[in-house]
C-alpha atoms as a PDB file:
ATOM      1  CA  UNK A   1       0.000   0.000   0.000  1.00  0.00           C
ATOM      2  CA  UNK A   2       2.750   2.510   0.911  1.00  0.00           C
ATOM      3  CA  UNK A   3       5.267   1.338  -1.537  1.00  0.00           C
ATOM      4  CA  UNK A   4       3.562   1.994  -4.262  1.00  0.00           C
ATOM      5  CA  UNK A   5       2.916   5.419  -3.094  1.00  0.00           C
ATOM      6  CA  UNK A   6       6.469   5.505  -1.997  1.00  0.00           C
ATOM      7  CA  UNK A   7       7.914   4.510  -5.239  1.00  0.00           C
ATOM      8  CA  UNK A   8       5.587   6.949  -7.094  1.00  0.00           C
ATOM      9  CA  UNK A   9       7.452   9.921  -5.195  1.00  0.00           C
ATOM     10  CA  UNK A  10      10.621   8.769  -6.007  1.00  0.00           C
ATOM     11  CA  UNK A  11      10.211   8.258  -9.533  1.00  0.00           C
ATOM     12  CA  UNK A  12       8.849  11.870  -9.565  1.00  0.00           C
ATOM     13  CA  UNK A  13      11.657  13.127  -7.622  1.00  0.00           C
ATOM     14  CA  UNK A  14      14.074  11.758  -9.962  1.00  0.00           C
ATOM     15  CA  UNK A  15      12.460  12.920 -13.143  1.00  0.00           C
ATOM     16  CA  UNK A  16      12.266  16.423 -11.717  1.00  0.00           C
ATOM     17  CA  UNK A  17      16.648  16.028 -11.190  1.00  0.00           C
ATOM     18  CA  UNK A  18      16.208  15.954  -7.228  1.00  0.00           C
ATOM     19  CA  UNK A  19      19.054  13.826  -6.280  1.00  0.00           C
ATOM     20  CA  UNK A  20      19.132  14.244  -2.106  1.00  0.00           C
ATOM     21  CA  UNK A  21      16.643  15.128   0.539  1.00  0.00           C
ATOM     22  CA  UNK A  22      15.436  17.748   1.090  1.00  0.00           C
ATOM     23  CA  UNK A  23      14.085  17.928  -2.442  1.00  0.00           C
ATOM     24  CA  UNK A  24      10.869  20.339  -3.370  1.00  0.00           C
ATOM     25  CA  UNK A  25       8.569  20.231  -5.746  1.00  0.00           C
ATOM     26  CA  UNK A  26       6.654  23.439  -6.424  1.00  0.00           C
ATOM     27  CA  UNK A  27       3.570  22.758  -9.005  1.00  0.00           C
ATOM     28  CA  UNK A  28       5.558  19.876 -10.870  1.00  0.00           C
ATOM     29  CA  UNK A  29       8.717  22.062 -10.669  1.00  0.00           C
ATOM     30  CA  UNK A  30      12.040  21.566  -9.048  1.00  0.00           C
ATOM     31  CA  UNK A  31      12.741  24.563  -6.440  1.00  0.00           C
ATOM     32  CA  UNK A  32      15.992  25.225  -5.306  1.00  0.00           C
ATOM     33  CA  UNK A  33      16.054  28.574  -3.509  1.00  0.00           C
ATOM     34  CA  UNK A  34      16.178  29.268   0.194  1.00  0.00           C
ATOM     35  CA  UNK A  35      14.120  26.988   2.479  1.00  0.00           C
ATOM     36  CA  UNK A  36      12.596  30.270   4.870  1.00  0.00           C
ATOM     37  CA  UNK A  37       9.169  31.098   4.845  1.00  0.00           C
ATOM     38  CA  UNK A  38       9.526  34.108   2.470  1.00  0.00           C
ATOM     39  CA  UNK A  39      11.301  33.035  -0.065  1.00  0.00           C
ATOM     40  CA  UNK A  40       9.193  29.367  -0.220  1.00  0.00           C
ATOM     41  CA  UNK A  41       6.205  32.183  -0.201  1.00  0.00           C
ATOM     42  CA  UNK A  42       7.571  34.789  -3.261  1.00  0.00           C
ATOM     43  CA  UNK A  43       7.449  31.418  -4.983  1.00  0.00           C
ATOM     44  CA  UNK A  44       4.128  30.147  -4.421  1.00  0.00           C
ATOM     45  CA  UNK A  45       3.195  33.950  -5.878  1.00  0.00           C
END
């Protein structure tokens, strides 16, 4: 039940280029900026 799910994250972490944790995903695109509040926010913008 969770593998699947599991494996379904990983396969879209790897197509997005994310090759360690912590890796984001902001609507189906790889972010890479600072991890504080306002920057994560400016993005979502």
């Amino acid at each position: 039940m969770h593998l699947t799910a599991i494996r379904a994250d990983q396969a879209a972490g790897l197509e997005l280029g994310v090759t360690a944790t912590p890796g984001w995903a902001i609507d189906g695109r790889r972010y890479t900026g600072f991890y504080d509040l306002d920057a994560l926010l400016d993005e979502l913008e």
